[in-house]
Protein backbone atom coordinates (compact mmCIF):
# COMPACT_ATOMS: atom_id res chain seq x y z
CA UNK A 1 52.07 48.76 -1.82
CA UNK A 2 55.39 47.32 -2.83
CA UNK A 3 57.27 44.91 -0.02
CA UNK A 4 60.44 47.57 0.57
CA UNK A 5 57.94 50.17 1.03
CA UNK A 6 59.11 51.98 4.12
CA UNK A 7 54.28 52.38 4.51
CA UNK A 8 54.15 48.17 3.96
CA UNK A 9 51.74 46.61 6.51
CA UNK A 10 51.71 43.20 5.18
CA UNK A 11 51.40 40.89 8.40
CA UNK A 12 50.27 43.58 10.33
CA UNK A 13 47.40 43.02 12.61
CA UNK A 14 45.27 46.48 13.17
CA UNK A 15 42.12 47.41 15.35
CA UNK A 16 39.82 50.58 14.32
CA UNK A 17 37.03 51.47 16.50
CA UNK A 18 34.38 53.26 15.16
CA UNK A 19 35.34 52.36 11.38
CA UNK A 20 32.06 51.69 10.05
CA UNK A 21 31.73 55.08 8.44
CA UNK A 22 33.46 58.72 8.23
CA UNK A 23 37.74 59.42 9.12
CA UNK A 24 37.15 55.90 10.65
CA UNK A 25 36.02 53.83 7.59
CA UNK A 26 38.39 56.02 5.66
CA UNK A 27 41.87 54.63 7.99
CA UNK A 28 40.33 50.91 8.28
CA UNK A 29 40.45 51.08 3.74
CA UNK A 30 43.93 52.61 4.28
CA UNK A 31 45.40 50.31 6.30
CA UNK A 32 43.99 47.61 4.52
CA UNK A 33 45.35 48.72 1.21
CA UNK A 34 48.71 48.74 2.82
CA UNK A 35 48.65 45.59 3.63
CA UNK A 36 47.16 44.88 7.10
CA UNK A 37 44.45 42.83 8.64
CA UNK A 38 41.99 44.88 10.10
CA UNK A 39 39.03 44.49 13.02
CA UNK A 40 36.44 47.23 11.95
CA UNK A 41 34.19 48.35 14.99
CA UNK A 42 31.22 49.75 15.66
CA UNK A 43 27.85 50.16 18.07
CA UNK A 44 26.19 49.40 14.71
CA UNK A 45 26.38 45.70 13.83
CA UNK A 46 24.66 46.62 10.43
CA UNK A 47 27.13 48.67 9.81
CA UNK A 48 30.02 46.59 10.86
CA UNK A 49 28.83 43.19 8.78
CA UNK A 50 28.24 45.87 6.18
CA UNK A 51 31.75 47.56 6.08
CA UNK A 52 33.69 44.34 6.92
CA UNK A 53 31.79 42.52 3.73
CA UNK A 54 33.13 45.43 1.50
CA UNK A 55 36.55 44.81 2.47
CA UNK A 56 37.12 41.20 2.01
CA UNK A 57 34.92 42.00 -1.81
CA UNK A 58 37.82 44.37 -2.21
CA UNK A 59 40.16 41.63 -1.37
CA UNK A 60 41.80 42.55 1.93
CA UNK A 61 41.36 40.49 5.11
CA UNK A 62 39.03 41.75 7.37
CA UNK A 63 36.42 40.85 10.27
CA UNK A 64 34.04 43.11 11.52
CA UNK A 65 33.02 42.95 15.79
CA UNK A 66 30.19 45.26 17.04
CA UNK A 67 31.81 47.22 19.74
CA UNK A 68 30.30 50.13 22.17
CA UNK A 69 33.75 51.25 23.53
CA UNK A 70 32.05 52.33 26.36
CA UNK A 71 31.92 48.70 27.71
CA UNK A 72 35.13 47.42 29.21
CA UNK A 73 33.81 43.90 28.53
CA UNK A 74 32.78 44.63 25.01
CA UNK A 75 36.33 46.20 24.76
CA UNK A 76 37.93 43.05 25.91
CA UNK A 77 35.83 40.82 23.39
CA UNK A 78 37.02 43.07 20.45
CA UNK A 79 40.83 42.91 21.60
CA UNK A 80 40.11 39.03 21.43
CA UNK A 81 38.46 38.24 19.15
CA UNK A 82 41.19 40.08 16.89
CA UNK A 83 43.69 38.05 18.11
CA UNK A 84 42.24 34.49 17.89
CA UNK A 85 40.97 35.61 13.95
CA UNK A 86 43.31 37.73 12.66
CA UNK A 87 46.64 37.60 15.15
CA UNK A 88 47.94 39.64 18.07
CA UNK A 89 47.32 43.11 17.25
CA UNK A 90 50.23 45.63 16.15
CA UNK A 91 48.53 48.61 15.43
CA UNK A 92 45.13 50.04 17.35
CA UNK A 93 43.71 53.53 15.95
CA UNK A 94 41.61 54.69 18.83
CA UNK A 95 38.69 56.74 16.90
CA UNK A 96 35.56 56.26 18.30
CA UNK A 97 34.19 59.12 20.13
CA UNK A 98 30.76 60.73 21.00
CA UNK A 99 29.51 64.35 21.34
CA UNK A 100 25.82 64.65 22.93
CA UNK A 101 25.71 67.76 24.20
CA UNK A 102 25.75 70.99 22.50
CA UNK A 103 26.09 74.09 24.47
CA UNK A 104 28.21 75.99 27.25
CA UNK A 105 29.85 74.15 29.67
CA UNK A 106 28.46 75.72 32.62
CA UNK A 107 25.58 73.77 32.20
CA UNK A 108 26.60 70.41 31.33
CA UNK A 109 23.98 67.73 33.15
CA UNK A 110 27.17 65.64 35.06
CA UNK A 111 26.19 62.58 33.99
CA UNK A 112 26.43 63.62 30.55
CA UNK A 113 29.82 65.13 31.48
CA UNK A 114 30.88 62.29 32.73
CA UNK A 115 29.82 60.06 29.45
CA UNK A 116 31.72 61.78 27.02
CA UNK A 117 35.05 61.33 29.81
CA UNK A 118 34.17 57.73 29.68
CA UNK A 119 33.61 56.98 26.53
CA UNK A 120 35.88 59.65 24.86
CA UNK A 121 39.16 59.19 27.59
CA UNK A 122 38.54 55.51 29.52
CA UNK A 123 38.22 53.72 26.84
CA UNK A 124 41.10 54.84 24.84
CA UNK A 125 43.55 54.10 27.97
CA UNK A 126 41.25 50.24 28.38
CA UNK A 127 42.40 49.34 24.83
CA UNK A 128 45.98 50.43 25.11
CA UNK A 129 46.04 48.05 28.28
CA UNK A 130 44.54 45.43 26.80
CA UNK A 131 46.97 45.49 23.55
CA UNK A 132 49.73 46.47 24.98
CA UNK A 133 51.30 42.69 26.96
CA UNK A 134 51.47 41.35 23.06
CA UNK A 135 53.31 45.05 21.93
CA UNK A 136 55.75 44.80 24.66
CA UNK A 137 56.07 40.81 24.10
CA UNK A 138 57.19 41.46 20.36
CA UNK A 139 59.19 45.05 21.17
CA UNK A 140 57.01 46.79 18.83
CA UNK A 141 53.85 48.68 18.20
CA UNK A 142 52.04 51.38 17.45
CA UNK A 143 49.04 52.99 18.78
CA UNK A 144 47.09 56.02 17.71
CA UNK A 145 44.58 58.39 19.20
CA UNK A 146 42.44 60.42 17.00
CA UNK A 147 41.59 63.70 18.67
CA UNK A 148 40.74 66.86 17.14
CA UNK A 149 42.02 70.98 16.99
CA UNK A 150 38.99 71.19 19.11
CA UNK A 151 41.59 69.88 21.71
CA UNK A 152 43.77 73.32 20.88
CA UNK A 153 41.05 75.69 21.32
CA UNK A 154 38.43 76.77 23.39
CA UNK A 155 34.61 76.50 22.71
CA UNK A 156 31.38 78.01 24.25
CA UNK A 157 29.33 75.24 22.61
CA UNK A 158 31.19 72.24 22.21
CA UNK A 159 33.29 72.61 25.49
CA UNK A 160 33.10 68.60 27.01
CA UNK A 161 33.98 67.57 23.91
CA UNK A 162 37.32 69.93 23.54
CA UNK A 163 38.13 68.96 26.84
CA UNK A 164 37.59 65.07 26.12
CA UNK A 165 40.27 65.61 22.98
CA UNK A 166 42.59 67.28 25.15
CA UNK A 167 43.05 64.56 27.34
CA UNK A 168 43.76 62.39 24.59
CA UNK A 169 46.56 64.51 23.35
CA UNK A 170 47.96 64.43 26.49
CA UNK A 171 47.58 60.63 26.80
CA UNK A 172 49.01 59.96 23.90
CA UNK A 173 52.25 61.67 25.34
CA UNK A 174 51.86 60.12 28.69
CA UNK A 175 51.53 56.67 26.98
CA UNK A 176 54.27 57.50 24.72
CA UNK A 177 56.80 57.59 27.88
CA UNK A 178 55.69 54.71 29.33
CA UNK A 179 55.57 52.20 26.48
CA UNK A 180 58.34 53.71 24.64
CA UNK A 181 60.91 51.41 26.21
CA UNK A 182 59.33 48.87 24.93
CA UNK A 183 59.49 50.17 21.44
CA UNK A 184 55.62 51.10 21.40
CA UNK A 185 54.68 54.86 19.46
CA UNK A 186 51.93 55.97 20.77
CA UNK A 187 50.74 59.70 19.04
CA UNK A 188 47.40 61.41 18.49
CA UNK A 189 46.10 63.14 14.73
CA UNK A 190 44.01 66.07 15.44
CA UNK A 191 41.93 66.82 12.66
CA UNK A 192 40.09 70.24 11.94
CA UNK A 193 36.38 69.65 10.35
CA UNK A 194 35.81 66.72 8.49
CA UNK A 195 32.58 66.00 6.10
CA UNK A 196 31.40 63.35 8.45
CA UNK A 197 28.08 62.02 9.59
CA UNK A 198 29.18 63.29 12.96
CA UNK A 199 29.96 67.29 12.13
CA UNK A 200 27.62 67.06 9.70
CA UNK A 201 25.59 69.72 11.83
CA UNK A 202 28.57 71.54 11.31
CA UNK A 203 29.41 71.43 7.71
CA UNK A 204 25.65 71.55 6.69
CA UNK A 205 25.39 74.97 8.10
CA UNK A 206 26.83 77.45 5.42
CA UNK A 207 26.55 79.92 8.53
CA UNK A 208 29.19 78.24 9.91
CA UNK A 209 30.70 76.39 7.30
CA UNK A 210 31.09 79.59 4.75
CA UNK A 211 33.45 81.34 7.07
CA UNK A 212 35.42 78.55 8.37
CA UNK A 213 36.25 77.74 4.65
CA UNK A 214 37.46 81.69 3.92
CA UNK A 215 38.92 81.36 6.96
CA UNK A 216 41.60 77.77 5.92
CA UNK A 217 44.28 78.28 3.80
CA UNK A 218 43.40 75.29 2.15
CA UNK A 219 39.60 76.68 1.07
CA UNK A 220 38.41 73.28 1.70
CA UNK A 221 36.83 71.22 4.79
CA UNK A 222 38.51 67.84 5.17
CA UNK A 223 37.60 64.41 3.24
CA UNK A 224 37.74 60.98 5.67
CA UNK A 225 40.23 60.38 3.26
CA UNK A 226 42.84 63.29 4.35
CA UNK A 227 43.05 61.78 7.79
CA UNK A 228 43.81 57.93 6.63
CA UNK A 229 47.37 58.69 5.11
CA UNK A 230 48.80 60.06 8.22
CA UNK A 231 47.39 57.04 10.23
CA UNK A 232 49.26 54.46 7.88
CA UNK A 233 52.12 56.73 8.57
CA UNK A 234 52.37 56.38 12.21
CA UNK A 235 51.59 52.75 12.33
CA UNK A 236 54.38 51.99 9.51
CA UNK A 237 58.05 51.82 9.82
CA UNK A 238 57.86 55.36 8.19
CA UNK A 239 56.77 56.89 11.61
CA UNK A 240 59.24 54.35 13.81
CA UNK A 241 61.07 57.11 15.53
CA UNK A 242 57.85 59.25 16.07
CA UNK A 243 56.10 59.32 19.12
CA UNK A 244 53.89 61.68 21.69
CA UNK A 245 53.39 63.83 19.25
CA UNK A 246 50.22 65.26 17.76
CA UNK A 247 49.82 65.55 14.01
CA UNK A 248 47.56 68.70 13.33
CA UNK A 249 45.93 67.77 9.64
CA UNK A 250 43.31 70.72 9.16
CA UNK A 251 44.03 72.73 6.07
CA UNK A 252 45.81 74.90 7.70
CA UNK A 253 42.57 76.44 10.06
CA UNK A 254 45.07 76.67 13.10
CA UNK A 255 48.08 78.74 11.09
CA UNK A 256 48.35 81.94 13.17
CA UNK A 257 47.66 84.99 10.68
């Protein structure tokens, strides 16, 4: 990444939840290679030591904070922790998300309803709290949400979750009017189905899979790697004068035919 690259993140300070593996892993790498110091988070603190080692071998600057973002106080440690190590933070990718229930609905268990809000919603609009006083301090920032198409359409099986991605759309927008006069983007990447440890009940299933590929443009499911780009986008001066918006990267499986 050259210095009058319009993508350079060179003294850029960026959190990643959920970055130990899958799109996550794949945007921490990204923005690393571009020049930024990341915090990579995760439940995992295997995985975290793990992925945080790999980075600093590969030369970038890196430390690595276990982090359920379900925990407000865990949320807090990870916002600080970033800053005393690594600076106050300039760009915060919001990916960490669960999915534990599989089926209509109608018959959703409400405390498992009300998990996925928590940990899929709350948290999201926690960290933007917590980073933004350092955002506004400096007039600039950006922050971004990674949802999913499942946030576009409707589902008989995977309904909480839709409805959980959403809300994130929408908060990106709602965020993106509030902060915005303080120079802070805030937008949301909604990716279609990814080869991840998390869909992989998805993509596993040729049932499923075999038809959603004939049915993409593209012939292809997506690669962790096909989300990263767009992330360095929106956190770079590339993406300064975008914000609220949702950036749909999915093969093409939306396109109306």
């Amino acid at each position: 990444m050259t210095a009058n690259s319009p993508f350079d993140l060179a003294g850029k300070t960026a959190i990643v939840t959920g970055s130990t593996k899958g799109i996550g892993r794949a945007i921490a790498v990204a923005l690393a290679r571009a020049g930024a110091k990341v915090a990579v988070s995760s439940r995992d603190a295997g995985r975290v030591g793990e992925t945080a080692q790999a980075l600093t071998d590969a030369g970038h600057t890196v430390i690595g904070v276990p982090c359920n973002v379900g925990r407000k106080d865990e949320l807090q440690n990870l916002v600080d922790r970033t800053k005393s190590e690594l600076g106050p933070v300039d760009i915060l990718v919001c990916n960490a998300a669960i999915n534990p229930y599989y089926g209509p609905a109608m018959e959703i268990p409400d405390d498992v309803f009300a998990k996925v809000m928590h940990t899929n919603i709350q948290a999201q609009l926690w960290l933007a709290q917590m980073v933004a006083p350092d955002m506004k301090a400096r007039k600039d920032g950006a922050i971004v949400l990674i949802s999913s198409i499942g946030g576009l359409r409707g589902s008989d099986v995977i309904g909480a979750y839709n409805i959980s991605k959403a809300a994130d759309i929408q908060l990106a927008k709602n965020l993106a009017v509030e902060l915005g006069p303080d120079n802070i983007r805030v937008n949301a990447i909604a990716p279609g189905l990814v080869k991840t440890d998390f869909a992989r009940a998805l993509w596993e299933n040729p049932e499923f899979a075999e038809p959603r590929i004939a049915a993409t443009p593209l012939r292809r499911l997506g690669d962790p790697e096909d989300i990263a780009g767009a992330v360095v986008f929106l956190a770079s001066q590339a993406g300064r004068w975008m914000t609220g918006q949702t950036i749909v990267i999915d093969g093409g499986a939306t396109v109306p035919v």
